[in-house]
N, C-alpha and C. Protein backbone atom coordinates (compact mmCIF):
# COMPACT_ATOMS: atom_id res chain seq x y z
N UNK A 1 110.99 78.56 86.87
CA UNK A 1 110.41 79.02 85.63
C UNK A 1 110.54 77.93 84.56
N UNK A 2 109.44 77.76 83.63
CA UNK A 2 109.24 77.04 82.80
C UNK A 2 111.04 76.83 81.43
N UNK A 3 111.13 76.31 81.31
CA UNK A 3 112.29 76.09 80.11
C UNK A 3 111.35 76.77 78.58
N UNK A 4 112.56 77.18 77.97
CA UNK A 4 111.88 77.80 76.82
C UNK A 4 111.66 76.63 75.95
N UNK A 5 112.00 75.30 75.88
CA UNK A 5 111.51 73.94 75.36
C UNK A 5 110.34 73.70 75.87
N UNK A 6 109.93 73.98 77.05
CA UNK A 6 108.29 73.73 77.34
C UNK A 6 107.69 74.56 76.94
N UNK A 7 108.16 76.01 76.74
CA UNK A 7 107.41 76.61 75.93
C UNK A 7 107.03 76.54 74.78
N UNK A 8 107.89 76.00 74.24
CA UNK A 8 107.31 75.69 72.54
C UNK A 8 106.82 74.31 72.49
N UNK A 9 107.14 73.37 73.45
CA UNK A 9 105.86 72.29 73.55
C UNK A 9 104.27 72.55 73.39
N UNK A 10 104.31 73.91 74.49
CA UNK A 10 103.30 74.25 74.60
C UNK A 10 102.59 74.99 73.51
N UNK A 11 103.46 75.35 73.20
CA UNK A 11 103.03 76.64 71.72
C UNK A 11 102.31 75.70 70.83
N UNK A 12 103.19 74.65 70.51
CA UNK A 12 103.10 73.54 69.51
C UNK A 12 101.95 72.40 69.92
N UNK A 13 101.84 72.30 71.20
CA UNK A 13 100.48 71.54 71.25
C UNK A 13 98.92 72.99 71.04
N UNK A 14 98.72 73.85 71.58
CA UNK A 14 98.00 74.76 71.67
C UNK A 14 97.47 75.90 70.23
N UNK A 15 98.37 75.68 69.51
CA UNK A 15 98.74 76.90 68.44
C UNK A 15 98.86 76.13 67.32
N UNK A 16 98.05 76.06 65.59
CA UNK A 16 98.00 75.17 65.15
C UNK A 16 98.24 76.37 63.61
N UNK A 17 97.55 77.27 63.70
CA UNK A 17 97.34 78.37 62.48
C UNK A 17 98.76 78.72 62.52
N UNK A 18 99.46 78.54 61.46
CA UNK A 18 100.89 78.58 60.99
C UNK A 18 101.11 80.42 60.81
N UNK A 19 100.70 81.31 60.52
CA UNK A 19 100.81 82.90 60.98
C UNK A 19 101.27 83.26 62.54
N UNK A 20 100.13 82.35 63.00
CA UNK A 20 100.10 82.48 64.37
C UNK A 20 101.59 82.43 65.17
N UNK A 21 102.10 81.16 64.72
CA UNK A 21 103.09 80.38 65.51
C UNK A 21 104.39 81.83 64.82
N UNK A 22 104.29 82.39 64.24
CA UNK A 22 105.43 83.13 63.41
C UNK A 22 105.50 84.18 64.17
N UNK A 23 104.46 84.46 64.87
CA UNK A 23 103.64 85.85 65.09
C UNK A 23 104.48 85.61 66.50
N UNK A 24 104.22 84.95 66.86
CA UNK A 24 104.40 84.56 68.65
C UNK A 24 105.85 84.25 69.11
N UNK A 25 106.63 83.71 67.70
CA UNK A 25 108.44 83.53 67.73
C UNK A 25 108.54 85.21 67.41
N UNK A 26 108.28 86.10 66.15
CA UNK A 26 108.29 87.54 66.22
C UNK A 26 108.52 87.90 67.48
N UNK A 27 107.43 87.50 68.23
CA UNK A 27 107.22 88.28 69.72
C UNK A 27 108.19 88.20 70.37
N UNK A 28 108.51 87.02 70.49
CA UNK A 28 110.05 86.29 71.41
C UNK A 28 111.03 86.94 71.21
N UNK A 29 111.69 86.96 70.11
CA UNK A 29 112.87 87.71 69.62
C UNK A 29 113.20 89.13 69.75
N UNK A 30 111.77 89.59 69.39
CA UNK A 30 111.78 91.25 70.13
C UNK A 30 111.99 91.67 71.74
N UNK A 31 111.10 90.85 72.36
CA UNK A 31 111.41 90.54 73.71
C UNK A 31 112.68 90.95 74.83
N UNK A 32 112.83 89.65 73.53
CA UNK A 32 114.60 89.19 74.30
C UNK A 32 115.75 89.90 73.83
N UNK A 33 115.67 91.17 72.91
CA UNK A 33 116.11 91.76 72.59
C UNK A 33 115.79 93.17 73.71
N UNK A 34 114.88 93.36 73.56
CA UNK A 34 114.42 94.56 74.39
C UNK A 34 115.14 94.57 75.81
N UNK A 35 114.89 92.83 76.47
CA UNK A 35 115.37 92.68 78.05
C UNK A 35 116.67 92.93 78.11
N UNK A 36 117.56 92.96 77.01
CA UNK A 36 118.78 93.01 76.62
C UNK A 36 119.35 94.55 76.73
N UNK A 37 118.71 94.86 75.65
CA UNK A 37 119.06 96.43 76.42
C UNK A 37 117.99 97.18 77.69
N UNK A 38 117.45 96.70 78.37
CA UNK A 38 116.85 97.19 79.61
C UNK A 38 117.96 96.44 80.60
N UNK A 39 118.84 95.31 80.32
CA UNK A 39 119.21 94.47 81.26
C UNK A 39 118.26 93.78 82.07
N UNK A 40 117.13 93.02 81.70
CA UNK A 40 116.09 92.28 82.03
C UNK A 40 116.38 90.76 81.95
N UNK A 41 115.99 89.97 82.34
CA UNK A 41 115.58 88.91 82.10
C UNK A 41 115.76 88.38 80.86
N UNK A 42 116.19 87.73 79.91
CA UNK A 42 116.32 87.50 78.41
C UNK A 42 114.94 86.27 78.22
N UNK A 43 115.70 85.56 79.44
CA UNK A 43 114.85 84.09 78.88
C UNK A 43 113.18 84.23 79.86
N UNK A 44 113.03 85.16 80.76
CA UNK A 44 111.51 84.95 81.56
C UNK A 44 110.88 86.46 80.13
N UNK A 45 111.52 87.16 79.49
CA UNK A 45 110.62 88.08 78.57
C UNK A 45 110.66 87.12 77.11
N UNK A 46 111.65 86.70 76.83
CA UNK A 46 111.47 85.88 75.94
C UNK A 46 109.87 84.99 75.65
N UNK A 47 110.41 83.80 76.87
CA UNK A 47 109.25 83.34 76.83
C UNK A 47 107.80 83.62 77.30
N UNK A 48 107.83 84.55 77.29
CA UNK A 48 106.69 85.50 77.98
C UNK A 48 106.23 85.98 76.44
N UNK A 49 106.95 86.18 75.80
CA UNK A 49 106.73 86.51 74.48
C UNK A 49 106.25 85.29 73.46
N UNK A 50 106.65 84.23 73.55
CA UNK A 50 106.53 83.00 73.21
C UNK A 50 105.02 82.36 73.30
N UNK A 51 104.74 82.81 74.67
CA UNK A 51 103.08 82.44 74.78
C UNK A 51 102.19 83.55 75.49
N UNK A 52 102.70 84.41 74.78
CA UNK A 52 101.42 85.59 75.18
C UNK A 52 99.89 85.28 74.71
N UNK A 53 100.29 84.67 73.34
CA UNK A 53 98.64 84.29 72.60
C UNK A 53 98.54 82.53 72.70
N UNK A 54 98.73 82.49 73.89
CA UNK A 54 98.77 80.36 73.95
C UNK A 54 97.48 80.06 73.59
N UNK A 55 96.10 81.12 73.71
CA UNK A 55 95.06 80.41 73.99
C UNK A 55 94.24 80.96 72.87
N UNK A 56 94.91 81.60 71.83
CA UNK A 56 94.19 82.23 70.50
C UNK A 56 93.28 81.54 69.41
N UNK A 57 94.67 80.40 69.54
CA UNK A 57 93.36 79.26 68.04
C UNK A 57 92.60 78.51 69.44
N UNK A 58 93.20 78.26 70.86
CA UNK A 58 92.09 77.58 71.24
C UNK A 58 90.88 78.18 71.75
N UNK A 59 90.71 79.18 71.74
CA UNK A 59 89.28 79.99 71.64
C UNK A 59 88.07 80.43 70.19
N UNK A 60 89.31 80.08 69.77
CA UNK A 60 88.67 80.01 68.22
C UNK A 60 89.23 81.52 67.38
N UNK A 61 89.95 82.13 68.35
CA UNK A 61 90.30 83.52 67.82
C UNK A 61 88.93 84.30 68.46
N UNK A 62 88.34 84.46 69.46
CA UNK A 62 87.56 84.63 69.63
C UNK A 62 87.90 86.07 70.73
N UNK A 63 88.23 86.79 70.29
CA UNK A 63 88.55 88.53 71.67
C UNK A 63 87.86 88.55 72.11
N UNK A 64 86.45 87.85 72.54
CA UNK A 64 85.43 88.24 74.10
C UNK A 64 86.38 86.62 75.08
N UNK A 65 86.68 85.50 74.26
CA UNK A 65 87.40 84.83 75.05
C UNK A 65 88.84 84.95 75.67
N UNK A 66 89.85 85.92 74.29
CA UNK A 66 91.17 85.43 74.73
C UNK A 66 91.80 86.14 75.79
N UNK A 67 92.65 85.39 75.94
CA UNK A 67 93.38 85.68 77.48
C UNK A 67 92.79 85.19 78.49
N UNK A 68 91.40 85.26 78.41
CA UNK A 68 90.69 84.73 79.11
C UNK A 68 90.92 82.89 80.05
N UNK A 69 90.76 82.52 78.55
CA UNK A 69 91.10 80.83 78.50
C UNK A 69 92.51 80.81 79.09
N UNK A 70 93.57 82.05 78.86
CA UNK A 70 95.01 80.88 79.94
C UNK A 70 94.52 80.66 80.66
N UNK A 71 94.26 81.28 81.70
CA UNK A 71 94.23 80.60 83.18
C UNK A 71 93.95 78.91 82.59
N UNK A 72 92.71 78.29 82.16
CA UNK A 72 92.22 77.43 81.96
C UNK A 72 93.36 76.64 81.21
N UNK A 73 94.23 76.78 80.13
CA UNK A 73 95.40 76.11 79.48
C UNK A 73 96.18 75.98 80.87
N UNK A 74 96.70 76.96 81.52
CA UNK A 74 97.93 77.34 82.57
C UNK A 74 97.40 75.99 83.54
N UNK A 75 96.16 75.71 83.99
CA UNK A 75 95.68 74.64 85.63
C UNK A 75 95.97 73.50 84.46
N UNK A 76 95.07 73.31 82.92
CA UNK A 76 95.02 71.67 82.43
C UNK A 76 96.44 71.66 82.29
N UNK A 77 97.35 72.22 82.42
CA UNK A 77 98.82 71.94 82.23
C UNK A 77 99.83 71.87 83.17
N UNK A 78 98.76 72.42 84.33
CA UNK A 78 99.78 72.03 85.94
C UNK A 78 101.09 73.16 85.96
N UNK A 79 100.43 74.63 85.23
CA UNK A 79 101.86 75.67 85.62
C UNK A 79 101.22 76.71 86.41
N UNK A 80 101.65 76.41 87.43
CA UNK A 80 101.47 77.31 88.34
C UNK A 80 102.08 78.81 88.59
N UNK A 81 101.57 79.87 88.29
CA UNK A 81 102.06 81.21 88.43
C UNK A 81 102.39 81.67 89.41
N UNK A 82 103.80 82.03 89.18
CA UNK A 82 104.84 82.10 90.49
C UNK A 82 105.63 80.82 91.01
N UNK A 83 105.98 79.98 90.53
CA UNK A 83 106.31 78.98 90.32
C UNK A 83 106.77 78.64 88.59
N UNK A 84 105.94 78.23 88.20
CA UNK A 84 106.33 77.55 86.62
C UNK A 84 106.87 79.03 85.50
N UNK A 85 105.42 79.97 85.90
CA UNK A 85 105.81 81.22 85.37
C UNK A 85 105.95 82.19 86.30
N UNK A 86 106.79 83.24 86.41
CA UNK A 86 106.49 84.34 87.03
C UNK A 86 105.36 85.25 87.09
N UNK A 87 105.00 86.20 88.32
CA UNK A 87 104.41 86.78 88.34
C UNK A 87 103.74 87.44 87.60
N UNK A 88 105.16 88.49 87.39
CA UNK A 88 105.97 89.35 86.39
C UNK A 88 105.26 88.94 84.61
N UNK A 89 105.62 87.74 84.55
CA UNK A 89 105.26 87.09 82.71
C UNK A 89 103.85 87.23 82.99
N UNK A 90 103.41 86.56 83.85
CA UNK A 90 101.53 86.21 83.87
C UNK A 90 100.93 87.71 83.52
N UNK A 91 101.68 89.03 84.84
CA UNK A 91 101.02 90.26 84.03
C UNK A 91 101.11 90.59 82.97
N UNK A 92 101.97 90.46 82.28
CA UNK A 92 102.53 91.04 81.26
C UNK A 92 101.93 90.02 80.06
N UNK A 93 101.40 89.50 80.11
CA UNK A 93 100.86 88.37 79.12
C UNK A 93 99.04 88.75 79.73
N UNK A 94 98.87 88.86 80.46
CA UNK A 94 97.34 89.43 80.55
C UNK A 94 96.96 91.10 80.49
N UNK A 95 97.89 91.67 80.62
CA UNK A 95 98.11 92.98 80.37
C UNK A 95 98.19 93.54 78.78
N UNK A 96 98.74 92.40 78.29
CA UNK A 96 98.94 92.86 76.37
C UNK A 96 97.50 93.11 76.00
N UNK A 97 96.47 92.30 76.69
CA UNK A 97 95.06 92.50 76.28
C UNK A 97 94.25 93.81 77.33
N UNK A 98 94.62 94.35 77.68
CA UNK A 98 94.32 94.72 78.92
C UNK A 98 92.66 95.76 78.64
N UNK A 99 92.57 95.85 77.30
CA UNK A 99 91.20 96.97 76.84
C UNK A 99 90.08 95.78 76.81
N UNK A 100 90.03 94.31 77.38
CA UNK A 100 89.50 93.50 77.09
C UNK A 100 88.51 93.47 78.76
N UNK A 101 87.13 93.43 78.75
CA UNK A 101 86.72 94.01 80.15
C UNK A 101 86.47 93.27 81.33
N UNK A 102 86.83 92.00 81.07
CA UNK A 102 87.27 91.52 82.02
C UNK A 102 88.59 91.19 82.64
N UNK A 103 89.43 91.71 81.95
CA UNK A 103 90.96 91.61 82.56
C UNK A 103 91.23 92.81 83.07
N UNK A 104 91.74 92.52 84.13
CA UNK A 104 91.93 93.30 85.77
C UNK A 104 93.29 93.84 85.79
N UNK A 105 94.48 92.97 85.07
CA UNK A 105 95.63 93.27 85.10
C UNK A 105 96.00 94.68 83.91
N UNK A 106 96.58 95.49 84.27
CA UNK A 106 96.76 96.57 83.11
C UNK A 106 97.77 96.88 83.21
N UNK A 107 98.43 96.92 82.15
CA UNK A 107 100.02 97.44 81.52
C UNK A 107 100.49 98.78 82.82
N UNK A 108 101.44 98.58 83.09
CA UNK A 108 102.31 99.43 84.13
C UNK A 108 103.65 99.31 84.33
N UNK A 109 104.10 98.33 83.99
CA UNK A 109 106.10 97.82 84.41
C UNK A 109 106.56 98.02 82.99
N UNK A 110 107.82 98.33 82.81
CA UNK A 110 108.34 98.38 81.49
C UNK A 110 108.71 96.73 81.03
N UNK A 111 107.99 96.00 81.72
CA UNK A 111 107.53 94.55 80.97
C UNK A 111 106.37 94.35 80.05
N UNK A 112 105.26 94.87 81.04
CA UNK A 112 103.93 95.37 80.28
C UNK A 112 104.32 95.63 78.73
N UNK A 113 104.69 96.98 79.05
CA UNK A 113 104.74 97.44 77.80
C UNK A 113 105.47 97.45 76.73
N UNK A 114 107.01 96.69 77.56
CA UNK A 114 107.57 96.09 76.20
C UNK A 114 106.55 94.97 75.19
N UNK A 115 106.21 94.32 76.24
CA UNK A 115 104.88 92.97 75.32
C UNK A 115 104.13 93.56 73.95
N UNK A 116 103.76 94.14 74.83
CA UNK A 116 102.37 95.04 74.14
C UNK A 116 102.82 95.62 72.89
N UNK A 117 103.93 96.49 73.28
CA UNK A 117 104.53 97.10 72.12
C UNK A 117 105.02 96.01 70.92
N UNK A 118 105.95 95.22 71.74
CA UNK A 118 106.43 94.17 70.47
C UNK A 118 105.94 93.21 69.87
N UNK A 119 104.62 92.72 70.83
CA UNK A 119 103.17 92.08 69.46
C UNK A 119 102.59 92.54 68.72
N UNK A 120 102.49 93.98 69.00
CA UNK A 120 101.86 94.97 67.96
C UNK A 120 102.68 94.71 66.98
N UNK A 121 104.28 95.28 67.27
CA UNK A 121 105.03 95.12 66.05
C UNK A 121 105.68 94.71 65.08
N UNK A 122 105.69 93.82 65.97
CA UNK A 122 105.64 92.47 65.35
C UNK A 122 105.14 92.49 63.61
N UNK A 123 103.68 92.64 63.84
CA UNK A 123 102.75 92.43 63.17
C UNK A 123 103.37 93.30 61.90
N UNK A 124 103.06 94.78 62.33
CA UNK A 124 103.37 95.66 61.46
C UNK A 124 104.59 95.74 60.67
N UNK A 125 105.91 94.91 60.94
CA UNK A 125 106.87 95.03 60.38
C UNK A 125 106.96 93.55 59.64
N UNK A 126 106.17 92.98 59.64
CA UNK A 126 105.71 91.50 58.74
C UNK A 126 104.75 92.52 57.64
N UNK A 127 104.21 93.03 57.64
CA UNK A 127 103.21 93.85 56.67
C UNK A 127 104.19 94.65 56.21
N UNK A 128 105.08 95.66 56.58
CA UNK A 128 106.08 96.05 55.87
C UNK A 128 107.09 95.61 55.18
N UNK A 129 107.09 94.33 55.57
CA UNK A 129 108.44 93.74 54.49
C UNK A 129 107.64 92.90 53.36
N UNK A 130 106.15 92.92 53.89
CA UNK A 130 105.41 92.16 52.58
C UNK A 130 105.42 93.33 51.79
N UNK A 131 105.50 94.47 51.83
CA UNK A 131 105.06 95.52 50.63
C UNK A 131 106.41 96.20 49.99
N UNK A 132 107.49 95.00 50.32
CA UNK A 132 109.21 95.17 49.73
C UNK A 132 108.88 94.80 48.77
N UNK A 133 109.71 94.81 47.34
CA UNK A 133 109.60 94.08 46.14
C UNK A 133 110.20 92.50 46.52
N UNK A 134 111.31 92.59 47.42
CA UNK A 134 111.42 91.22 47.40
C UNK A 134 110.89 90.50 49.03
N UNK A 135 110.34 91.14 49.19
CA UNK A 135 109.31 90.58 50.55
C UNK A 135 110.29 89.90 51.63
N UNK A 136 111.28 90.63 52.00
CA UNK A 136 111.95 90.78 52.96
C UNK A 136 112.48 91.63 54.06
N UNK A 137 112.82 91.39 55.24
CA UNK A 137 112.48 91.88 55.93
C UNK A 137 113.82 92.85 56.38
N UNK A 138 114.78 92.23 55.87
CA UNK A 138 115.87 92.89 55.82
C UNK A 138 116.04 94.33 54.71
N UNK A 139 115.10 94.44 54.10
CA UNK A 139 115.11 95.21 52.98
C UNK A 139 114.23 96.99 53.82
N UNK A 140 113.44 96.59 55.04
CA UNK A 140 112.55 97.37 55.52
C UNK A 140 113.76 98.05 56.46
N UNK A 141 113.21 99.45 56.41
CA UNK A 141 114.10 100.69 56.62
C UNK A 141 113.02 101.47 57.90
N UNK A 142 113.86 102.05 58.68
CA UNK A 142 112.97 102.46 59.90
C UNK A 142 112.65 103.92 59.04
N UNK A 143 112.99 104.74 58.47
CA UNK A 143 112.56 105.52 58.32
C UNK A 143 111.01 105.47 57.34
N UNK A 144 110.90 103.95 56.56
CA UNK A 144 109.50 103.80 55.84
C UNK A 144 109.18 103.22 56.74
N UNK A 145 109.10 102.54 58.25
CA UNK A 145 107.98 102.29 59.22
C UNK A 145 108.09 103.31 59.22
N UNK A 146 108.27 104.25 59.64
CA UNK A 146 107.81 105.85 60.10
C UNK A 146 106.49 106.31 59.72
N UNK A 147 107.20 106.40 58.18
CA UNK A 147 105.92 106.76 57.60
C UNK A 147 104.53 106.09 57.28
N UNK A 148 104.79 104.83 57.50
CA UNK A 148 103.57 103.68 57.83
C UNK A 148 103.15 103.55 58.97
N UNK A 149 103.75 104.55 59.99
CA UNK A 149 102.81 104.64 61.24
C UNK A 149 101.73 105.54 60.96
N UNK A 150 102.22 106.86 59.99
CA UNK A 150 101.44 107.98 59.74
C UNK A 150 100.18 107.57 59.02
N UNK A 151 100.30 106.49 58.29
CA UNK A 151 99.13 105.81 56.93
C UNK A 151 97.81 104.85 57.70
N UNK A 152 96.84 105.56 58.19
CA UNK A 152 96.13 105.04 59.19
C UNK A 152 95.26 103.53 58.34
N UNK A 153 95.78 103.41 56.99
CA UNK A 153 94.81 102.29 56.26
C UNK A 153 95.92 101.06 56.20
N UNK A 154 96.89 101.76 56.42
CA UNK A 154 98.54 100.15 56.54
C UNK A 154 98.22 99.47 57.67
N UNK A 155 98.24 98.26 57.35
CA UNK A 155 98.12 97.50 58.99
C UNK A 155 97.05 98.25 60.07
N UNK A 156 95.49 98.14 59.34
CA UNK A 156 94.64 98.65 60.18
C UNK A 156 94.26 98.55 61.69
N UNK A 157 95.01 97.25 61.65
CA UNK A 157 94.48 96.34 63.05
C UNK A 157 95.28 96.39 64.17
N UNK A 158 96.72 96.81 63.61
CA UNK A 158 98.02 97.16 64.62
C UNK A 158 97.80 98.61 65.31
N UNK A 159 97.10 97.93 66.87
CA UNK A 159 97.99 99.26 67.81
C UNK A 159 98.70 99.80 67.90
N UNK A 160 98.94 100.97 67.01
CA UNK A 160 100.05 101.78 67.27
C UNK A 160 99.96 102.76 68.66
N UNK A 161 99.36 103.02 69.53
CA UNK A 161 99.42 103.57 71.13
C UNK A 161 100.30 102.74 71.50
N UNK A 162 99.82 101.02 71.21
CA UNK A 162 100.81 100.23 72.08
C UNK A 162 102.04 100.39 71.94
N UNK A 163 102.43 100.99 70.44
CA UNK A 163 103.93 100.53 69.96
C UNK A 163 104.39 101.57 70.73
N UNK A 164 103.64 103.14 70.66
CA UNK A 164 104.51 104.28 71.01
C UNK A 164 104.72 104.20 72.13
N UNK A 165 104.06 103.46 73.23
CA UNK A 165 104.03 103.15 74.84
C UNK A 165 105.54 102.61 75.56
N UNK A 166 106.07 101.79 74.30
CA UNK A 166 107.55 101.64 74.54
C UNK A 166 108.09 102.53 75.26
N UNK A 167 107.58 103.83 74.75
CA UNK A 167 108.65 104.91 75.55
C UNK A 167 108.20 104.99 77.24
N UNK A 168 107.52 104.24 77.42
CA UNK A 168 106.76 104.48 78.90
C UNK A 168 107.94 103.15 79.53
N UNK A 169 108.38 102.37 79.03
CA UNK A 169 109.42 101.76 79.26
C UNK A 169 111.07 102.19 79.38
N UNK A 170 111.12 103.54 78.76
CA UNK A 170 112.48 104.07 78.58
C UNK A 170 112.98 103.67 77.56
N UNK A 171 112.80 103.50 75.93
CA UNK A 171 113.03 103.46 75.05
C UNK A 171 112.34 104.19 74.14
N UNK A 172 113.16 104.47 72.98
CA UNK A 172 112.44 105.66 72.43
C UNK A 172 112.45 104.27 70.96
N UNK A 173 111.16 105.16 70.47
CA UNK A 173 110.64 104.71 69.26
C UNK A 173 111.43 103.94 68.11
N UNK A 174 112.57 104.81 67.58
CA UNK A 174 113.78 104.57 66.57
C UNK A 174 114.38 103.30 66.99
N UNK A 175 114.61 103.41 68.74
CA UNK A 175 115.65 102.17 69.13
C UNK A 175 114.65 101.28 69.02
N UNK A 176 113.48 101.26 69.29
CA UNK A 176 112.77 99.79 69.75
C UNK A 176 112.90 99.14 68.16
N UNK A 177 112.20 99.86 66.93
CA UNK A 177 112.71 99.68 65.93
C UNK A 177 113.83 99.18 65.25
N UNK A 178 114.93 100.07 65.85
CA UNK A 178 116.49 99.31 65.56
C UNK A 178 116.86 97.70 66.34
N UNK A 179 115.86 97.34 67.44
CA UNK A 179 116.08 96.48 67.56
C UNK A 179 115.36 95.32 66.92
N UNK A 180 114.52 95.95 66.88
CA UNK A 180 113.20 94.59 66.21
C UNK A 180 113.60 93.97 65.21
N UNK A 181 114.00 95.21 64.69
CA UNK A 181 114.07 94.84 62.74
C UNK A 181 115.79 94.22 63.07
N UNK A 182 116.30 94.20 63.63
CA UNK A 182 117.46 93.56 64.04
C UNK A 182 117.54 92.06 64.48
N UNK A 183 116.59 91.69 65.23
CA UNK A 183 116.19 90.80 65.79
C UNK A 183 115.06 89.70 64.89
N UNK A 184 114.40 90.65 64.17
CA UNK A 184 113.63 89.78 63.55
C UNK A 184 114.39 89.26 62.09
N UNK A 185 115.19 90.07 61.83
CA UNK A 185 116.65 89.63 60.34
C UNK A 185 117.20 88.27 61.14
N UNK A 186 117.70 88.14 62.08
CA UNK A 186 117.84 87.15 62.75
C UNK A 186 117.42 85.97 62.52
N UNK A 187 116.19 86.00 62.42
CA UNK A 187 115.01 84.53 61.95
C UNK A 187 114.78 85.05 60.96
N UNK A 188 114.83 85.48 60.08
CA UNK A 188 114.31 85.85 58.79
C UNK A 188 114.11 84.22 57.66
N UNK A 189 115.03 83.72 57.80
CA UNK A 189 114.72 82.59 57.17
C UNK A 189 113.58 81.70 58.00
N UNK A 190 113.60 81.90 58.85
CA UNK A 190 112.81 80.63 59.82
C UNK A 190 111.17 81.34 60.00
N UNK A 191 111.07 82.79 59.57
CA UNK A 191 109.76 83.16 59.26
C UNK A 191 109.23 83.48 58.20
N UNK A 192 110.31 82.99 57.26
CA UNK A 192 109.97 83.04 55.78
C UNK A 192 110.02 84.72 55.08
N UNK A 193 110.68 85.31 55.92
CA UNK A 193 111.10 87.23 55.15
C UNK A 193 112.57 86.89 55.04
């Protein structure tokens, strides 16, 4: 399996929109938090989290392309799946897109859906600590995500199915939460909350 230094080689040659790159360490940290209490893998969900969206700015941001283009990043880069990456990461990184109609792979392992869940939320708990007075992330309280799941105009664009799907993993809602927002205080300086 790839080193999590090649992963952020890779991030860093591929990934150029500065949100982006924040978005995709978010992902990581939740991850590797999650594998933690599942007893998973730390460093193959980690970095699975790391480059779920490798091929986002290089499609142009384009959702009839993405996901699409890894394969095409994965051969010009000589990583071979099942080898460089696991199986396991490749689904779970083509699975986060999985409503996209040409991808074949669909969310099923409580890998799947940890992904899925924690890019979504990623998102949404960066939008919640922007609407803190002091725009931090440490300041955001699980009981006001709660109620910003209920507010269908907050973070319009965040899947919330995906987030609640966690529980299809064996975690319930509150914990995935208690970890995120745990995990993402963590880097809080290094993502600017």
């Amino acid at each position: 399996m790839i080193t999590r230094e090649k992963a952020q080689e890779l991030l860093d040659k591929y990934i150029t929109t500065p949100w982006l790159k924040l978005h995709m360490r978010e992902t990581e940290v939740i991850l590797r938090g999650l594998a933690r209490e599942l007893g998973e893998n730390e460093d193959e969900w980690g970095i699975a989290g790391l480059l779920h969206d490798l091929d986002f700015d290089f499609v142009n941001k384009d959702p009839k392309r993405h996901v699409i283009e890894l394969d095409n990043i994965l051969e010009k880069e000589g990583i071979k799946v099942g080898e460089d990456i696991t199986e396991d990461m490749y689904h779970a990184i083509k699975s986060h897109y999985e409503e996209h109609p040409e991808i074949t792979q669909k969310r099923e392992s409580s890998f799947d859906y940890a992904l899925s869940s924690a890019e979504n939320l990623s998102g949404f708990l960066v939008a919640c600590a922007l609407v803190q007075p002091d725009k931090k992330i440490s300041s955001v309280q699980i009981d006001s995500v709660l109620k910003k799941f209920k507010k269908k105009d907050f973070a319009k664009a965040v899947n919330r199915q995906y987030i609640y799907d966690i529980e299809k993993a064996g975690i319930s809602l509150s914990r995935l939460l208690e970890i995120s927002l745990k995990e993402m205080n963590s880097i809080a300086d290094e993502i600017g909350l």
